[in-house]
N, C-alpha and C. Protein backbone atom coordinates (compact mmCIF):
# COMPACT_ATOMS: atom_id res chain seq x y z
N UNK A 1 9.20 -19.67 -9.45
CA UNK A 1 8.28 -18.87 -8.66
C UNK A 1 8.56 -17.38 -8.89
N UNK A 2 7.80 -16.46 -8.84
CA UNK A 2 7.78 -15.11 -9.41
C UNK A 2 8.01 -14.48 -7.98
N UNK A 3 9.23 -13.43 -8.44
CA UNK A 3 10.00 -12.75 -7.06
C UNK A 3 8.40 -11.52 -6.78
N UNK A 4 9.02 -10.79 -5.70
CA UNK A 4 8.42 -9.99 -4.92
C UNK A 4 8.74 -8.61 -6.43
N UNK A 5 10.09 -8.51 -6.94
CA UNK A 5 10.19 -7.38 -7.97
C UNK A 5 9.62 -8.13 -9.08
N UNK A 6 8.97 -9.54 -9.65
CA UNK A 6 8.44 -9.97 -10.47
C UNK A 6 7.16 -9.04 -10.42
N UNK A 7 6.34 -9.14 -9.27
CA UNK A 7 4.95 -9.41 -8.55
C UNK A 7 4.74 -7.70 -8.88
N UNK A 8 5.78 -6.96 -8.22
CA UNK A 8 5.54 -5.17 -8.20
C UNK A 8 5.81 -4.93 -10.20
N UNK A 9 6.52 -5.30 -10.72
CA UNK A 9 6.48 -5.44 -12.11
C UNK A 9 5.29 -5.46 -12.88
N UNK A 10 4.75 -6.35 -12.71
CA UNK A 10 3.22 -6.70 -13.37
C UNK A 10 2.35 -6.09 -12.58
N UNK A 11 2.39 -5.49 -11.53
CA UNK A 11 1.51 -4.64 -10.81
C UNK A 11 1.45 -3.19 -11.81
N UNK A 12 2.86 -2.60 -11.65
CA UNK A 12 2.88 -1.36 -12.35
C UNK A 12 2.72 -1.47 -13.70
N UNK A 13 2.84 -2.28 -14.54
CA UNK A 13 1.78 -2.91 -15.75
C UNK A 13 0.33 -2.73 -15.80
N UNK A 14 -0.12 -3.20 -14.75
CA UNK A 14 -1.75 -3.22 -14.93
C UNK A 14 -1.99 -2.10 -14.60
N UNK A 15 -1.57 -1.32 -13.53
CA UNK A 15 -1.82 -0.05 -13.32
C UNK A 15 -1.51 1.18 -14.58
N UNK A 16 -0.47 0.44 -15.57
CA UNK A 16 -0.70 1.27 -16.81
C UNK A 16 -1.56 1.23 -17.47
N UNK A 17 -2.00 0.17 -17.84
CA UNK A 17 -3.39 -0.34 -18.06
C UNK A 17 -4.33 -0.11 -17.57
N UNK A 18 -4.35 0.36 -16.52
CA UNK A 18 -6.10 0.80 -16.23
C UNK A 18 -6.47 -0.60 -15.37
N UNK A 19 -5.87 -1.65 -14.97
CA UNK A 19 -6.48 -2.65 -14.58
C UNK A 19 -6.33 -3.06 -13.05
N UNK A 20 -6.98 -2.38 -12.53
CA UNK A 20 -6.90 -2.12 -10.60
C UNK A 20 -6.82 -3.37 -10.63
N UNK A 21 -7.80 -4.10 -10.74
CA UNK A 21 -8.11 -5.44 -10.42
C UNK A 21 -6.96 -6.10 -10.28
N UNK A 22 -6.39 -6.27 -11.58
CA UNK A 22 -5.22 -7.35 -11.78
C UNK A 22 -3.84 -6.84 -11.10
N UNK A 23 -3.66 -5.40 -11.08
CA UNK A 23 -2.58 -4.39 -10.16
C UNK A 23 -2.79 -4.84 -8.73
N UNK A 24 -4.05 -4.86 -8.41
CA UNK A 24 -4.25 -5.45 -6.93
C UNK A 24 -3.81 -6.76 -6.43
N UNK A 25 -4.45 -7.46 -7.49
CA UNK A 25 -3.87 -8.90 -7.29
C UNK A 25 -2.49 -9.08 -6.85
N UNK A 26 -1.35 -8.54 -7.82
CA UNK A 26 -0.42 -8.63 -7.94
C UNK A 26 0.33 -7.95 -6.72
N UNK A 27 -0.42 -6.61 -6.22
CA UNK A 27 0.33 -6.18 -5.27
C UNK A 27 -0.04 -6.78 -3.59
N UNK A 28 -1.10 -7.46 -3.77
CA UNK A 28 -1.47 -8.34 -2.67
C UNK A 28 -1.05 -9.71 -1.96
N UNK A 29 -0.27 -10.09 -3.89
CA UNK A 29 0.70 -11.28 -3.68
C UNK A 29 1.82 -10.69 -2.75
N UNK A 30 2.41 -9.58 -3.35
CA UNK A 30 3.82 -9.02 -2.96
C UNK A 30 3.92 -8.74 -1.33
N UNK A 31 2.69 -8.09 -0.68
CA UNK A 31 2.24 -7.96 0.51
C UNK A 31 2.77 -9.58 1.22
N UNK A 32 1.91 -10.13 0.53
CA UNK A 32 2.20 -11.45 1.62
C UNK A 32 3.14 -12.05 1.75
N UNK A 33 4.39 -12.16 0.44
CA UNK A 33 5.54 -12.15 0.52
C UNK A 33 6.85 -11.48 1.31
N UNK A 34 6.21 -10.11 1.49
CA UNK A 34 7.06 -9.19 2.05
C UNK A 34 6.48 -9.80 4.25
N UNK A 35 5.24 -9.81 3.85
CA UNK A 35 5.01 -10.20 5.50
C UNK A 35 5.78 -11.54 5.91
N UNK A 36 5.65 -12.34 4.87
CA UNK A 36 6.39 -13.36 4.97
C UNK A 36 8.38 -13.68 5.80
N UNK A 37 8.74 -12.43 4.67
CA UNK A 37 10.20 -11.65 5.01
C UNK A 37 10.36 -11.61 6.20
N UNK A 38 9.04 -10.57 6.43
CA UNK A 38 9.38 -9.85 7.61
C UNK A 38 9.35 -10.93 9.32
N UNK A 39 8.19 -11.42 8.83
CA UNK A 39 8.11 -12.57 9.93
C UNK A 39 9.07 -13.56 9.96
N UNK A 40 9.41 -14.17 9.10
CA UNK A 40 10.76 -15.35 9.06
C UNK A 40 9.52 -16.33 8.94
N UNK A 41 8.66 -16.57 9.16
CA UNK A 41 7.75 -17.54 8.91
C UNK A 41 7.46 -18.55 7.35
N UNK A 42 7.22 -19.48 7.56
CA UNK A 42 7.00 -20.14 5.82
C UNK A 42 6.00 -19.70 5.22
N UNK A 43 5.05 -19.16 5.97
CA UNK A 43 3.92 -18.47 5.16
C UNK A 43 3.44 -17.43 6.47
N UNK A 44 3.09 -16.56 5.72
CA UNK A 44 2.87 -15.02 6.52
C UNK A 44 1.03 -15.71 7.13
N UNK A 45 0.50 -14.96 8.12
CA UNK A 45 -0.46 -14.97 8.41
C UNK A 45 -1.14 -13.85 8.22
N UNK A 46 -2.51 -13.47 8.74
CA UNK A 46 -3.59 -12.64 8.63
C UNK A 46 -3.10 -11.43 9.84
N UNK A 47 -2.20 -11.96 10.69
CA UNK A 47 -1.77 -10.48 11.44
C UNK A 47 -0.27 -10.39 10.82
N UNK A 48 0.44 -11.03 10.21
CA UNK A 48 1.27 -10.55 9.98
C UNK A 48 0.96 -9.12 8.79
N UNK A 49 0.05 -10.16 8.13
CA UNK A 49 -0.42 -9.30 6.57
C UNK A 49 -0.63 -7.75 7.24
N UNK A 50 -1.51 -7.79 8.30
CA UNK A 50 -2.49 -6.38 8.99
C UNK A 50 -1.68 -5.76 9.73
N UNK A 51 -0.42 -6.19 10.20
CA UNK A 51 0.30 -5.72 10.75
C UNK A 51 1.81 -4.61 9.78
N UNK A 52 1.76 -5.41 8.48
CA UNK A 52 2.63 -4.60 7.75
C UNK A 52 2.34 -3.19 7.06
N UNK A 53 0.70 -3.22 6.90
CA UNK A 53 -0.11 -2.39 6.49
C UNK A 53 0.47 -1.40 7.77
N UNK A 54 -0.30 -1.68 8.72
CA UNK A 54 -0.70 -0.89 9.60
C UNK A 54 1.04 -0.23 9.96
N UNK A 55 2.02 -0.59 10.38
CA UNK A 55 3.38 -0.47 10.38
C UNK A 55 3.86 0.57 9.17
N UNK A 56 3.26 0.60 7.78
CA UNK A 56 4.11 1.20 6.92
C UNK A 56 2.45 2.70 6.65
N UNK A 57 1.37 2.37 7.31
CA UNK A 57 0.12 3.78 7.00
C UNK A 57 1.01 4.70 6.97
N UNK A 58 2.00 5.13 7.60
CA UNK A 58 2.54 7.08 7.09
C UNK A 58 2.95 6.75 5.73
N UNK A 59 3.43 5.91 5.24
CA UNK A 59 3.68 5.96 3.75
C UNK A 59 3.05 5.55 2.96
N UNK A 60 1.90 4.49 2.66
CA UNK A 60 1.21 4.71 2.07
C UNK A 60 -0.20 5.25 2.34
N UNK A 61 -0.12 6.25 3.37
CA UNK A 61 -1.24 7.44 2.95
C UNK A 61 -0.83 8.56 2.08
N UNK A 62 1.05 8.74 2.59
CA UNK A 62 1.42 9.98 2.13
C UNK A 62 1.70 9.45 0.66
N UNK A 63 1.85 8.55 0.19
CA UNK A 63 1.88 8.10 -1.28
C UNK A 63 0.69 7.93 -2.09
N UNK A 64 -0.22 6.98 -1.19
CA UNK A 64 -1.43 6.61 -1.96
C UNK A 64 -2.55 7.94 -1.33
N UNK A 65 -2.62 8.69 -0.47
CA UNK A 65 -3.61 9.41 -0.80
C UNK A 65 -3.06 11.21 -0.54
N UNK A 66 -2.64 11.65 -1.58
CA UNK A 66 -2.01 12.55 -1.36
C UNK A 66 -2.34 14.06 -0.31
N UNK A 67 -1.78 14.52 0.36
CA UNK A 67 -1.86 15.71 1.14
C UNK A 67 -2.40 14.92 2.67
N UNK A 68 -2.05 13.65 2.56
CA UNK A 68 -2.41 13.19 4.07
C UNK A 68 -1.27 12.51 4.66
N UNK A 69 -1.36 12.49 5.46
CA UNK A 69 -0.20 11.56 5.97
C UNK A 69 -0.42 11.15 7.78
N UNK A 70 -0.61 9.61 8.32
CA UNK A 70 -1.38 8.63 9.05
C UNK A 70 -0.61 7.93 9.25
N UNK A 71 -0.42 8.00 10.53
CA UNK A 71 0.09 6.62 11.53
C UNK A 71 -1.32 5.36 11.37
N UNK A 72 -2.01 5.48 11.10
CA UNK A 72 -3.16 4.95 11.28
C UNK A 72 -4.48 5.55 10.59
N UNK A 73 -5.39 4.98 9.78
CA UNK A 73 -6.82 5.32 9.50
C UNK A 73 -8.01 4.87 9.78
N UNK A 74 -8.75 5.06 10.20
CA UNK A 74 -9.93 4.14 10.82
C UNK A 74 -10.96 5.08 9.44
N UNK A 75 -12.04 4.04 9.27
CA UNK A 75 -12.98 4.54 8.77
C UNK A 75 -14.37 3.80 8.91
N UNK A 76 -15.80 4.30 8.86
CA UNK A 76 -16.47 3.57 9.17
C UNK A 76 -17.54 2.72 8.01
N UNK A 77 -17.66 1.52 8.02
CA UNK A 77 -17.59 0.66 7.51
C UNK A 77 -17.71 -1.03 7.92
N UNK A 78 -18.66 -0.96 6.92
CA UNK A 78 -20.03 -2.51 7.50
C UNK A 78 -19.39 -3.87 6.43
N UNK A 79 -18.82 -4.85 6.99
CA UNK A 79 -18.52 -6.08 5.83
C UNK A 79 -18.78 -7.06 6.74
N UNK A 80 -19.10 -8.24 6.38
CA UNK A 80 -19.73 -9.32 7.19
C UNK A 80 -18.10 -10.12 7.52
N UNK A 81 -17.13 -9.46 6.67
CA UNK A 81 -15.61 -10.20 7.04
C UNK A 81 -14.81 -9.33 7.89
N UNK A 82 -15.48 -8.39 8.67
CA UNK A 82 -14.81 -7.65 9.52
C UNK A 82 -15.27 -7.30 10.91
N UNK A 83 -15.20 -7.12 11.70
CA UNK A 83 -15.18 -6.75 13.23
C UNK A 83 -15.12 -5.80 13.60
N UNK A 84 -16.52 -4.34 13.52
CA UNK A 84 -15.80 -3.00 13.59
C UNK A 84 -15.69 -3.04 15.28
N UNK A 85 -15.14 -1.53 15.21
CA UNK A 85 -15.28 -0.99 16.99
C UNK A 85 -16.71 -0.95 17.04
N UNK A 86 -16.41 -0.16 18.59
CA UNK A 86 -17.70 0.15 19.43
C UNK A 86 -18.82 1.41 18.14
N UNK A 87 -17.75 2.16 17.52
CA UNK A 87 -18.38 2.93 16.95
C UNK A 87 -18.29 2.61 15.11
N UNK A 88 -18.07 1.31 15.15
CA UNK A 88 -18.59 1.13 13.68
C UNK A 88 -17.39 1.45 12.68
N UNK A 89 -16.11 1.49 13.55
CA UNK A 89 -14.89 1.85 12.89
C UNK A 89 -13.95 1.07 12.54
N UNK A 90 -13.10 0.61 11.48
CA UNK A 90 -12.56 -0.57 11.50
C UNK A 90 -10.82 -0.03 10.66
N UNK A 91 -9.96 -0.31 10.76
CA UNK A 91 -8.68 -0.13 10.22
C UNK A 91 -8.69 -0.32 8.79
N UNK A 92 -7.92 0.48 7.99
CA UNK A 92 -7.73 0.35 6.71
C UNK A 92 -7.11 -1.15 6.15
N UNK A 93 -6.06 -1.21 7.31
CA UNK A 93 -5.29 -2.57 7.17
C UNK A 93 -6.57 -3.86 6.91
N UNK A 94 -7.25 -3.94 7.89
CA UNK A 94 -8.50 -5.08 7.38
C UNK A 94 -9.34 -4.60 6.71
N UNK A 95 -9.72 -3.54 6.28
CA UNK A 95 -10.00 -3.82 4.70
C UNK A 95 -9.28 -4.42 3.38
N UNK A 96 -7.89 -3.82 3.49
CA UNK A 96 -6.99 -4.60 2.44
C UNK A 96 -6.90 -5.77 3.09
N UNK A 97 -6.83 -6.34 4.38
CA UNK A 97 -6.57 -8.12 4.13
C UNK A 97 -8.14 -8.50 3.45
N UNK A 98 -8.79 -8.28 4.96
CA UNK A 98 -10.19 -9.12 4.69
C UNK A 98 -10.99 -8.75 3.10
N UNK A 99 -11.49 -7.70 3.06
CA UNK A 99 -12.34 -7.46 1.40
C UNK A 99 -11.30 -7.03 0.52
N UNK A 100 -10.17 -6.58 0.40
CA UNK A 100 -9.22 -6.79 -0.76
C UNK A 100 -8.57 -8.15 -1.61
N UNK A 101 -8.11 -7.93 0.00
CA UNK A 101 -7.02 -9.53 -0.31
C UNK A 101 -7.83 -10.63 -0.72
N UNK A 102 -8.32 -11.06 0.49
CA UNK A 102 -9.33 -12.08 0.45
C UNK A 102 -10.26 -12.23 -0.59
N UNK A 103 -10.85 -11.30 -1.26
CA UNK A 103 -11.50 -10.97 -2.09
C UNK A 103 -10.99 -11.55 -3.69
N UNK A 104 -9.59 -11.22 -3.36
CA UNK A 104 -8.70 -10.78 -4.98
C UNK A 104 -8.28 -12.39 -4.72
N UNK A 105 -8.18 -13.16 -4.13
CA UNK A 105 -7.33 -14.57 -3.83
C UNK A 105 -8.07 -15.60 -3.51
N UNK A 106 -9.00 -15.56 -2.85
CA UNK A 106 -9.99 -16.77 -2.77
C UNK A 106 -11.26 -16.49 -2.92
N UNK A 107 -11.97 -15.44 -3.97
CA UNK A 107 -13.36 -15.48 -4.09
C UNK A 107 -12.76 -14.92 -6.18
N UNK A 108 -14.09 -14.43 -5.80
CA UNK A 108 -14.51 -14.17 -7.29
C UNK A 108 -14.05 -13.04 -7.85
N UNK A 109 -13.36 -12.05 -6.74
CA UNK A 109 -12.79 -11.04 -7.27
C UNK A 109 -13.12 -9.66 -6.59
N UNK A 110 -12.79 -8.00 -6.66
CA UNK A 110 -12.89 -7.32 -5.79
C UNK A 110 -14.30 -6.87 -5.21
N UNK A 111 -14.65 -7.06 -4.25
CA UNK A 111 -15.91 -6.70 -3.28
C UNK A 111 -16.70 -5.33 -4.12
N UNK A 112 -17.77 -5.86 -4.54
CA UNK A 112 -18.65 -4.33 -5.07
C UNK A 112 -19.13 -3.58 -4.11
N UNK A 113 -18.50 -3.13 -3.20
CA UNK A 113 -19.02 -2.40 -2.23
C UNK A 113 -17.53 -1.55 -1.81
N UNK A 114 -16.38 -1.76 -2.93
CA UNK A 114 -15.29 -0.98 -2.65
C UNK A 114 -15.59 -0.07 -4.07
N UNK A 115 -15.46 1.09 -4.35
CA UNK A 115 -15.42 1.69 -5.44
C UNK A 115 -14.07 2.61 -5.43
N UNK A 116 -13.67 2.57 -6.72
CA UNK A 116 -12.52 3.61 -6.74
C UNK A 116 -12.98 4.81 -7.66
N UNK A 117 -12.05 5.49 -7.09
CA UNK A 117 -11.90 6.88 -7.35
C UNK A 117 -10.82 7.77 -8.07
N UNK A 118 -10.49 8.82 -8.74
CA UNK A 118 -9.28 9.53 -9.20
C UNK A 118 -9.20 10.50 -7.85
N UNK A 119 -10.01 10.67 -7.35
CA UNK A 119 -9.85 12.14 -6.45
C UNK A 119 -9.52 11.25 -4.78
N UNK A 120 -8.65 12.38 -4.31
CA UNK A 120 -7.95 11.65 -3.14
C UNK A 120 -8.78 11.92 -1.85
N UNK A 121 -9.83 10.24 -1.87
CA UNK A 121 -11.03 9.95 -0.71
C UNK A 121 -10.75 9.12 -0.51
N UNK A 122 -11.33 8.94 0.87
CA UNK A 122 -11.15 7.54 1.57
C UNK A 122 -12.07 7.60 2.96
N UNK A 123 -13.48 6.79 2.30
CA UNK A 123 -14.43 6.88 3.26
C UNK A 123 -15.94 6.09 2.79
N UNK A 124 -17.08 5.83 3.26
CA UNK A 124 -17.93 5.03 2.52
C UNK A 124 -19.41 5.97 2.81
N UNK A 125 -19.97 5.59 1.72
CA UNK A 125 -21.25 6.59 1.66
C UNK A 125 -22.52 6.27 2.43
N UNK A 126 -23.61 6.72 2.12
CA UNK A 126 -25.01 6.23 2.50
C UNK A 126 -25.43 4.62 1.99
N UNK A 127 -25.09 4.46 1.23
CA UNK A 127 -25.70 3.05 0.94
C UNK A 127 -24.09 2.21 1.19
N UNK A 128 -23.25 2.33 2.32
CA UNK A 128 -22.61 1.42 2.64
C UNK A 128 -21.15 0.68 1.68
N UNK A 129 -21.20 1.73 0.99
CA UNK A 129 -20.17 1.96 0.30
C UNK A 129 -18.98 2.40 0.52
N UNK A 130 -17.55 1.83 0.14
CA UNK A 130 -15.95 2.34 0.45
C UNK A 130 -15.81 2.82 -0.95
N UNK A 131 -15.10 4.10 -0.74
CA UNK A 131 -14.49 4.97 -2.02
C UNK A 131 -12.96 5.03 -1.15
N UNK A 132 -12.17 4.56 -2.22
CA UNK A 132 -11.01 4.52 -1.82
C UNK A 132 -10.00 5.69 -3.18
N UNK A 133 -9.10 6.41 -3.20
CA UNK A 133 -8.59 6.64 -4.12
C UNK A 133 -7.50 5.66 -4.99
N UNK A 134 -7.63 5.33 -6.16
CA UNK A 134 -6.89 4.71 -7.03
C UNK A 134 -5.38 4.91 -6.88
N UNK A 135 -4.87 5.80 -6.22
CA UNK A 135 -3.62 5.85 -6.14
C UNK A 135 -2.97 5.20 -4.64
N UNK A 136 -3.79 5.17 -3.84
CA UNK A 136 -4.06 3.87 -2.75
C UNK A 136 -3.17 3.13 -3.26
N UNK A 137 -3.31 2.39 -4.26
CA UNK A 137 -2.32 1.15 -4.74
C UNK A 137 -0.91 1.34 -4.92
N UNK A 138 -0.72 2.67 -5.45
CA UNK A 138 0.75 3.21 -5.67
C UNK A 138 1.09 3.43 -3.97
N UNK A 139 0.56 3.84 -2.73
CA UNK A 139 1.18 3.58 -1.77
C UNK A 139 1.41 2.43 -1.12
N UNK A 140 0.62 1.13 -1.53
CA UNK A 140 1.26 -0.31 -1.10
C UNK A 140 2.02 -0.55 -1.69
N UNK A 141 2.31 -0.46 -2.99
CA UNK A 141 3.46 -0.50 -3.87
C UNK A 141 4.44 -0.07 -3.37
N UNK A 142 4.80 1.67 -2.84
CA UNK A 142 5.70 1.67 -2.45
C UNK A 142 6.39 1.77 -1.03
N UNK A 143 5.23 1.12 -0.37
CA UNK A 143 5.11 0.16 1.15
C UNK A 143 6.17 -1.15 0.70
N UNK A 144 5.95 -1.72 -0.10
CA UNK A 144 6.78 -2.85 -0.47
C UNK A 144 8.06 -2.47 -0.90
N UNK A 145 8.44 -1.53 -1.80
CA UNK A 145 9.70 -1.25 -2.73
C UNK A 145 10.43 -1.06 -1.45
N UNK A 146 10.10 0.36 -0.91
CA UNK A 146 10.70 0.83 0.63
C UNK A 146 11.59 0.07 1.89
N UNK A 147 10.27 -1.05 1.98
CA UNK A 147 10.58 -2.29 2.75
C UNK A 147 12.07 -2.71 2.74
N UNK A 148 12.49 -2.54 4.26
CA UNK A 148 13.93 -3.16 4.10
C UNK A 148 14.34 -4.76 4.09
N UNK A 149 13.30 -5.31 4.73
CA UNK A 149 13.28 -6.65 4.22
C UNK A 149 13.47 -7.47 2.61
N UNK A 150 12.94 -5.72 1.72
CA UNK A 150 13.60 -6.82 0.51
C UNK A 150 14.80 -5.44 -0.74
N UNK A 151 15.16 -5.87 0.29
CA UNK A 151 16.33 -4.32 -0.33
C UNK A 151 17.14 -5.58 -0.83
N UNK A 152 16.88 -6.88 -1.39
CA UNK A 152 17.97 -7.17 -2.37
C UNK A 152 17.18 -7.80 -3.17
N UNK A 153 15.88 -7.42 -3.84
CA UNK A 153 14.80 -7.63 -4.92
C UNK A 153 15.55 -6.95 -6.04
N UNK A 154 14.74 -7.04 -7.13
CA UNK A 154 15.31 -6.88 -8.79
C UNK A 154 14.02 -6.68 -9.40
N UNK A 155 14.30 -5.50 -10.35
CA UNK A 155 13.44 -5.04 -11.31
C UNK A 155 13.84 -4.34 -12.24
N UNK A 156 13.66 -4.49 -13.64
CA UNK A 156 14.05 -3.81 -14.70
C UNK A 156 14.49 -2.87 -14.22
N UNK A 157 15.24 -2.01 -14.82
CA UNK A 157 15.72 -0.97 -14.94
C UNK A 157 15.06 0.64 -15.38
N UNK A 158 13.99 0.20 -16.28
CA UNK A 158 13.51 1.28 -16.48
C UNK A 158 12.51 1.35 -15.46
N UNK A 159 11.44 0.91 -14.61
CA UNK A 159 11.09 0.81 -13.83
C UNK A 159 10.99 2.23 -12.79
N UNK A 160 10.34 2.75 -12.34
CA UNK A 160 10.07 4.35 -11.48
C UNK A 160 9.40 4.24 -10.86
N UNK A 161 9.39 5.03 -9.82
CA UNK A 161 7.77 5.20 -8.81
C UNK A 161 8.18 6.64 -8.46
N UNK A 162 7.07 7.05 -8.07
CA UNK A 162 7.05 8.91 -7.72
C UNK A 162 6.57 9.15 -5.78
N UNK A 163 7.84 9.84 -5.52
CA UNK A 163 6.83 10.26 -4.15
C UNK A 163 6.88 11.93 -4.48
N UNK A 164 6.14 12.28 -3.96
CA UNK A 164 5.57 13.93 -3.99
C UNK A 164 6.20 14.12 -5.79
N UNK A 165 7.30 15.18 -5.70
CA UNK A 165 7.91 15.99 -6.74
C UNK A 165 9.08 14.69 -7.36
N UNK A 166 9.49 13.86 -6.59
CA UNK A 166 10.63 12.95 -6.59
C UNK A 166 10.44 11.73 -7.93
N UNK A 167 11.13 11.50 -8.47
CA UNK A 167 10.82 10.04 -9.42
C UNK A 167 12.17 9.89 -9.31
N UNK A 168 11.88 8.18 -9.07
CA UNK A 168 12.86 7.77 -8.57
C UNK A 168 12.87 6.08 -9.46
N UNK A 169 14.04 5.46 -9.87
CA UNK A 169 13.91 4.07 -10.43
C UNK A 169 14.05 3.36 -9.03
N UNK A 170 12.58 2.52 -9.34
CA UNK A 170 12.65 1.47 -8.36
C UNK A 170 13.90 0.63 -7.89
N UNK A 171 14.75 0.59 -9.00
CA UNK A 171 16.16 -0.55 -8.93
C UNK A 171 16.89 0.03 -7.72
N UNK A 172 16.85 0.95 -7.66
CA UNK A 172 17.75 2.20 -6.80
C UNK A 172 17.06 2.32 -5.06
N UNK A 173 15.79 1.93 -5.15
CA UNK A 173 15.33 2.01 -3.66
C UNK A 173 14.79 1.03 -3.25
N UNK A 174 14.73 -0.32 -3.79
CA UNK A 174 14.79 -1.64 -2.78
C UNK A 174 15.26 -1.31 -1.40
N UNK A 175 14.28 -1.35 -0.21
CA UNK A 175 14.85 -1.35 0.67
C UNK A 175 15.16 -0.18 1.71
N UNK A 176 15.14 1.04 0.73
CA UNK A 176 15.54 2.50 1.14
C UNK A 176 14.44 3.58 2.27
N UNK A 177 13.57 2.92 2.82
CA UNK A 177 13.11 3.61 4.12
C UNK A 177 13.44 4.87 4.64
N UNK A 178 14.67 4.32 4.78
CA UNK A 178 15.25 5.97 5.19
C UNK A 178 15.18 6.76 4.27
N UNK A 179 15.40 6.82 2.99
CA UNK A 179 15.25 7.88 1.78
C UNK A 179 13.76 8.39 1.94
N UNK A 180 13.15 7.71 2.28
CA UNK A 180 11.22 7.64 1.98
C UNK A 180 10.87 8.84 3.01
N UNK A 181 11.48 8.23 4.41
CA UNK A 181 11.29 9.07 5.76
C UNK A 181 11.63 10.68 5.17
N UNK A 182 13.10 10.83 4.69
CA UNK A 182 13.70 11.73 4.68
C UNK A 182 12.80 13.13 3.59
N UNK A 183 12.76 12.08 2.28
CA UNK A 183 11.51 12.91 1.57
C UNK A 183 10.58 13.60 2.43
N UNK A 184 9.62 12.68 2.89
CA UNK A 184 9.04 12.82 3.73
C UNK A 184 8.87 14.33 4.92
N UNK A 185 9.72 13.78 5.53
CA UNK A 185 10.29 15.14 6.87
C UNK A 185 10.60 16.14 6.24
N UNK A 186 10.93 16.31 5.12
CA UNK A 186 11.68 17.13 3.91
C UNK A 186 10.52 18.00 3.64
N UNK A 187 9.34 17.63 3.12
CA UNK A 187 8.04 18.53 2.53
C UNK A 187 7.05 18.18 4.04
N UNK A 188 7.04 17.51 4.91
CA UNK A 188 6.02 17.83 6.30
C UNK A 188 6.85 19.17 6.86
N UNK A 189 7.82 19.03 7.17
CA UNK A 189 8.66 20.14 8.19
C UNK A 189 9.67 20.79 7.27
N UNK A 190 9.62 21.90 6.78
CA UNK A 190 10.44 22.72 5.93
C UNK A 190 11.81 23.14 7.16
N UNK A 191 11.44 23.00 8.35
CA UNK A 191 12.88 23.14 9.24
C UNK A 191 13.92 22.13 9.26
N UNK A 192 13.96 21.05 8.89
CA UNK A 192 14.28 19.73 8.34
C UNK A 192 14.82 19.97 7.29
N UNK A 193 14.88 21.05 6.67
CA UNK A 193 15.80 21.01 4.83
C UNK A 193 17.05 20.99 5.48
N UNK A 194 17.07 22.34 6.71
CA UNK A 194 18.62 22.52 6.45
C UNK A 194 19.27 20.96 7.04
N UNK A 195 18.66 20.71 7.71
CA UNK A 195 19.72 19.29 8.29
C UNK A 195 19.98 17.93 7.31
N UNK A 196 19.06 18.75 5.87
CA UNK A 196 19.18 17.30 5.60
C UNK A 196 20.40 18.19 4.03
N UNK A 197 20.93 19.44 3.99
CA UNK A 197 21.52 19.92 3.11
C UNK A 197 23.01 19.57 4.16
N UNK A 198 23.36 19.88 5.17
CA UNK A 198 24.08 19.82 5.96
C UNK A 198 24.92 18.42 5.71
């Protein structure tokens, strides 16, 4: 069976490649694995899945959509597999379960009504459309690496992921949260350097 650093492996593959699709796949497996972790459960469920999302949004907004950073995103947005609010608003997290996941794992493949983007958006147009930015994926990615639940995963060695200015080998931050935070607090609050030189 192919580990969780198998799954992020062939993710950052396709994403060299140009191949969202198959990068998604792969990082959607890893998702459910890691919810899995986290729950102790034999197989993760549909709130565990929405719940890890939603739990790790400050990092992958501040990863996947750069110059933002979200406890939470709502956006508004019409899918016959979702349940918005009162005002037509629905969580990022059920978009990646319901029209990502779901999409990439038991249908035919990703929802034409998600489009990606190079430029860092995240919102849907007049004709009912989600523009998400492509680098979106690099923050579930490193929603998973981060994850302390699997801080004893394995991945090549040459292997990297980037937050802001930082590149870092994945082998090295299985698990490392606190490093992520610290970046983090590091470029949000410049009063935060000195304590973290200290």
């Amino acid at each position: 069976m192919l580990t969780i650093g198998d799954r992020i492996k062939k993710a950052i593959d396709e994403m060299g490649k140009g191949q969202i699709e198959h990068a998604l796949t792969e990082t959607c497996i890893a998702i459910d694995l890691t919810a899995q972790k986290i729950s102790g459960k034999s197989r993760s469920s549909r709130t565990d899945y929405k719940k890890f999302i939603a739990d790790y949004m400050w990092l992958i907004s501040y990863m996947g959509l750069p110059g933002i950073i979200a406890g939470a995103i709502r956006i508004k947005f019409k899918h016959p597999d979702i349940k918005p609010d009162a005002t037509g608003h629905c969580g990022v997290e059920d978009v990646v379960y319901h029209v990502i996941r779901c999409g990439l794992i038991h249908s035919t493949g990703l929802d034409e009504k998600i489009k990606w983007s190079d430029s860092t958006i995240i919102g849907s147009d007049e004709d009912g459309n989600l523009t998400l930015c492509n680098k979106f994926i690099w923050g579930l990615i490193g929603a998973i690496i981060f994850c302390p639940a699997n801080n004893n995963e394995n991945i090549d060695e040459s292997y990297w992921i980037r937050i802001d200015d930082f590149k870092f080998f994945i082998q090295q931050l299985w698990g490392r949260v606190d490093l992520a935070k610290r970046i983090i607090n590091l470029r949000t609050n410049p009063n935060k350097m000195q304590n973290c030189i200290q």
